[in-house]
N, C-alpha and C. Protein backbone atom coordinates (compact mmCIF):
# COMPACT_ATOMS: atom_id res chain seq x y z
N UNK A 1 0.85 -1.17 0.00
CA UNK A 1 0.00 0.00 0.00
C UNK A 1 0.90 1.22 0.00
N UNK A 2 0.37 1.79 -0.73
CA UNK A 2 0.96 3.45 -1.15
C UNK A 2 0.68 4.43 0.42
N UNK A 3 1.31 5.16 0.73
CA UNK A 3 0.82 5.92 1.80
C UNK A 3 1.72 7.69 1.21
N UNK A 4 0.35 8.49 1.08
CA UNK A 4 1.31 9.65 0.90
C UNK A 4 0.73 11.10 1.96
N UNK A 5 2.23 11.88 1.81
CA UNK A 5 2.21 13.01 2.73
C UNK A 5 1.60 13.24 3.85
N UNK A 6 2.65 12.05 4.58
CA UNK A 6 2.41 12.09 6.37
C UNK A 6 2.88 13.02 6.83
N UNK A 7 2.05 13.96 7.32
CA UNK A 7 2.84 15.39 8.14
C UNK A 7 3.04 15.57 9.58
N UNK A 8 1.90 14.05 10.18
CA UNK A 8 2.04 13.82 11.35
C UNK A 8 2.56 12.53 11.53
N UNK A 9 4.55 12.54 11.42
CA UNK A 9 5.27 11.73 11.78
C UNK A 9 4.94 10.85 12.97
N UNK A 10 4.98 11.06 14.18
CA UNK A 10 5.24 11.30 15.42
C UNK A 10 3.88 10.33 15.75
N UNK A 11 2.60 10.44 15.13
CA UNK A 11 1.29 9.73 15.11
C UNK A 11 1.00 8.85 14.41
N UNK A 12 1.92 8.71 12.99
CA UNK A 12 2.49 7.57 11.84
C UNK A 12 3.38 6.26 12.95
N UNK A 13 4.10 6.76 13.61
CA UNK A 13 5.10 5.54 14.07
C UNK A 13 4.12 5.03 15.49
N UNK A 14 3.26 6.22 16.13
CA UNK A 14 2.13 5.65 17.42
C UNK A 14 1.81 4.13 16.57
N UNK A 15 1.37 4.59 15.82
CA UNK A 15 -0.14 3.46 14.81
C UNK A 15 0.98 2.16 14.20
N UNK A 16 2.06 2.85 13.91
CA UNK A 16 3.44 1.57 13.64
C UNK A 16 3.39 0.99 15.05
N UNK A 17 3.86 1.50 15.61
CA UNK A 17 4.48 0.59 17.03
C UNK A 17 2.91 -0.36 17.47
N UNK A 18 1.49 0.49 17.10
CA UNK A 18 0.59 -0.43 17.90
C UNK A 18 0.05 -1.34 17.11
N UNK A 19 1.14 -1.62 15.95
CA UNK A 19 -0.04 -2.65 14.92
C UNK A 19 0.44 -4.25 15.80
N UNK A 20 0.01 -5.24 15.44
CA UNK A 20 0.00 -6.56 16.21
C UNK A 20 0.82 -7.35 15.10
N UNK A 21 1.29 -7.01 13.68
CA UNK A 21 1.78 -8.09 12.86
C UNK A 21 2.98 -7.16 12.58
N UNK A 22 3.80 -7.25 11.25
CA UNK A 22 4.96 -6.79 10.46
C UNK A 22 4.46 -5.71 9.92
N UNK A 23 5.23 -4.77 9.78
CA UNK A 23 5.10 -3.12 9.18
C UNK A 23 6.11 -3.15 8.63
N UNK A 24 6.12 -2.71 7.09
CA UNK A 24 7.63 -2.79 6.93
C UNK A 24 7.62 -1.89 5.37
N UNK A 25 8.59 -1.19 5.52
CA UNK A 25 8.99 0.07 4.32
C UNK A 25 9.75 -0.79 3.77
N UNK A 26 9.04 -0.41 2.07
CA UNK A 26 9.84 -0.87 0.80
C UNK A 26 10.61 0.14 0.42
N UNK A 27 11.55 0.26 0.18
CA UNK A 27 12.74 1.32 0.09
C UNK A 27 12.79 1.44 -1.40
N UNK A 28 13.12 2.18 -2.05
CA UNK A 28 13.53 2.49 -3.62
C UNK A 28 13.74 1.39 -4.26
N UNK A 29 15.45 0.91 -3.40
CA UNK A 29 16.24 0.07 -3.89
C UNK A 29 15.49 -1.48 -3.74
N UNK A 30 14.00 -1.63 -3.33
CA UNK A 30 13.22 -3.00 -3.01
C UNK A 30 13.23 -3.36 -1.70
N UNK A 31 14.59 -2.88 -0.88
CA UNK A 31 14.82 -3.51 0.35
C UNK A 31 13.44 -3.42 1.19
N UNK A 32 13.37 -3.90 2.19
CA UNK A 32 12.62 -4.09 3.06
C UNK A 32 12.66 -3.76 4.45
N UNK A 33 12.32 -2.61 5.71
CA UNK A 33 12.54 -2.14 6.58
C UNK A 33 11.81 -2.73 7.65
N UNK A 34 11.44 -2.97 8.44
CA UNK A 34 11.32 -3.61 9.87
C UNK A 34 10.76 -2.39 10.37
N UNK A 35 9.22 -1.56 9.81
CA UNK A 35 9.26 -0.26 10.86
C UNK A 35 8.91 0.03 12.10
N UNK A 36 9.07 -1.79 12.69
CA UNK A 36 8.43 -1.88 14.36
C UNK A 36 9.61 -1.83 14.80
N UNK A 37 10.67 -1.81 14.28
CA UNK A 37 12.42 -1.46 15.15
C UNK A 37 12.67 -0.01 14.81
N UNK A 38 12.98 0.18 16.30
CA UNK A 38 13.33 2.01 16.66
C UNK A 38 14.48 2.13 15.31
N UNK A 39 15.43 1.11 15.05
CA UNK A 39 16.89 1.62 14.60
C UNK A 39 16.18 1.69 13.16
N UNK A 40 14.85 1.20 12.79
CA UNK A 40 14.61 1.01 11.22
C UNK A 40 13.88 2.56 11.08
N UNK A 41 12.83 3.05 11.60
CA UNK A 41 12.51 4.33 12.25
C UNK A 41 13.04 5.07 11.76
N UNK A 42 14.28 5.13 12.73
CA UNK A 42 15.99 6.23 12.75
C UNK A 42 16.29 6.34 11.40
N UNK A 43 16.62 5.12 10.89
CA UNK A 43 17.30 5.30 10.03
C UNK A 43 16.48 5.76 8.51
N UNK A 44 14.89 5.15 8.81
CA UNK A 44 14.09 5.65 7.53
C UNK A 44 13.71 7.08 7.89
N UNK A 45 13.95 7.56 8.78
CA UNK A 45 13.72 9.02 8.67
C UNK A 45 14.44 10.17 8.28
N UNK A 46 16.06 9.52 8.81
CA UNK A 46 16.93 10.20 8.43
C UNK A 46 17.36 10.41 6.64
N UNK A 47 17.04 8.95 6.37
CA UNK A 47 16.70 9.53 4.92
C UNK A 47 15.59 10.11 4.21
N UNK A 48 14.36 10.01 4.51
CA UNK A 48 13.34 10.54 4.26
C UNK A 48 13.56 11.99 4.35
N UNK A 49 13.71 12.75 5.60
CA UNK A 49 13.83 13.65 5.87
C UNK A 49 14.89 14.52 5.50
N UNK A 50 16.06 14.21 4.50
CA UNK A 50 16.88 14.79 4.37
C UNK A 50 16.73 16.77 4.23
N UNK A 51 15.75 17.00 3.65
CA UNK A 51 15.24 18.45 3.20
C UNK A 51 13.99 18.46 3.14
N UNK A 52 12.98 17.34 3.58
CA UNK A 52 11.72 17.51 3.50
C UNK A 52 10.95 17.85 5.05
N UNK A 53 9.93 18.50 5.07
CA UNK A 53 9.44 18.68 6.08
C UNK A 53 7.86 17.80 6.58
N UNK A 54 7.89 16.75 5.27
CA UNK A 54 6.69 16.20 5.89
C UNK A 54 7.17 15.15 4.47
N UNK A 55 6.37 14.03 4.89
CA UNK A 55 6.85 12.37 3.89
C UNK A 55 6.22 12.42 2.65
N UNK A 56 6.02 12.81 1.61
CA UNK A 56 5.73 13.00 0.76
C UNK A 56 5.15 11.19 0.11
N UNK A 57 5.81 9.85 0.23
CA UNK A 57 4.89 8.98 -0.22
C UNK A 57 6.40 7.66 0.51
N UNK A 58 5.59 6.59 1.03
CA UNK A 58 6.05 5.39 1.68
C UNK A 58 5.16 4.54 0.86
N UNK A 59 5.83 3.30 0.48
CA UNK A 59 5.35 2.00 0.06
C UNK A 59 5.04 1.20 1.35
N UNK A 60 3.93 0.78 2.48
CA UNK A 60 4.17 0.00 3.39
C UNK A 60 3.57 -1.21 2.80
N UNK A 61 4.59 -2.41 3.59
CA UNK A 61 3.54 -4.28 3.95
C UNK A 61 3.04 -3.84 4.98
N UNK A 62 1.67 -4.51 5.25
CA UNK A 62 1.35 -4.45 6.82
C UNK A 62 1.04 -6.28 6.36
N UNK A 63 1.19 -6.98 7.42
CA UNK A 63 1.04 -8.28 7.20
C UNK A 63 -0.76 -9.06 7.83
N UNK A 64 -1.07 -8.02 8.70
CA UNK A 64 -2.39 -8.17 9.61
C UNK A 64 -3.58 -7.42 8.90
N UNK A 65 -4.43 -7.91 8.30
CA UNK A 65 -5.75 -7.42 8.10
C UNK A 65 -5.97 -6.03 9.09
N UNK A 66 -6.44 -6.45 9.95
CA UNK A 66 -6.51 -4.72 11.40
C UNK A 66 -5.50 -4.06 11.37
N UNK A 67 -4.20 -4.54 11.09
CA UNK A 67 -2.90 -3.17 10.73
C UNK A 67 -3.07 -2.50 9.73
N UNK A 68 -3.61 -3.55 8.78
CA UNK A 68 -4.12 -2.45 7.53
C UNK A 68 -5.27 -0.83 7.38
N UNK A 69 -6.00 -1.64 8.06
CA UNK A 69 -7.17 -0.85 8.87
C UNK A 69 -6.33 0.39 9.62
N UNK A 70 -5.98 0.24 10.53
CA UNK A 70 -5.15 1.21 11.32
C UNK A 70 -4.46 2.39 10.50
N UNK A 71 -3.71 1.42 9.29
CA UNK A 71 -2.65 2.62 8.83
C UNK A 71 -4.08 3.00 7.82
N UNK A 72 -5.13 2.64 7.57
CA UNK A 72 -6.05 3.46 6.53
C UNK A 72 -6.44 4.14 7.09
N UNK A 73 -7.25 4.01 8.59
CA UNK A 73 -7.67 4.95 9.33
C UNK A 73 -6.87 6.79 9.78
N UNK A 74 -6.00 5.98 9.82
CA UNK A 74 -4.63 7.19 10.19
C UNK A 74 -4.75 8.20 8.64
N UNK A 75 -4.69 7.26 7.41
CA UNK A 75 -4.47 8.34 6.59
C UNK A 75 -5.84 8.70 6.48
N UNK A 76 -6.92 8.49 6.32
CA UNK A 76 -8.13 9.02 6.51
C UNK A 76 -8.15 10.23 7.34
N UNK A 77 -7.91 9.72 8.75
CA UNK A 77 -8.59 10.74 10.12
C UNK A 77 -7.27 11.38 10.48
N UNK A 78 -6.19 10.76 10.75
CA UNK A 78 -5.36 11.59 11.41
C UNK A 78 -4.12 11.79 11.18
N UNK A 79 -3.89 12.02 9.98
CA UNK A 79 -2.66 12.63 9.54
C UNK A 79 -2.99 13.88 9.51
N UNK A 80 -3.05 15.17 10.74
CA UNK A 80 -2.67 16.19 10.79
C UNK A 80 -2.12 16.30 11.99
């Protein structure tokens, strides 16, 4: 699933950390990120964020039916 222009980081990783299955960023290069580990987080933000002030578009897996839900809900209701 496509996810674009998260401006509320900080409420993106809440809804990461509370999903119950695998969350995981497809990176450019295909790789695959782990975004329930703080160091995967760190490190996808630091590139994300290089000059941007809000995420402009993430490829996520969610592996759980209700995680899916969650991250739809979020971009629905509460990405501000």
């Amino acid at each position: 699933m496509k996810i674009n222009n998260i401006t509320n980081v900080e409420k993106f990783f809440e809804i990461v950390d509370s999903c119950k299955g695998r969350v995981e960023l497809v990176t450019a290069e295909g790789d695959t990120l782990n975004l329930k580990s703080k160091l995967s987080q760190y490190v996808s933000l630091a590139n994300i964020f290089s000059n941007e002030a809000a995420i402009p578009e993430l490829e996520i897996i969610a592996s759980n039916p209700e995680d899916i839900r969650k991250l739809m809900n979020f971009m629905m209701d509460g990405n501000e």
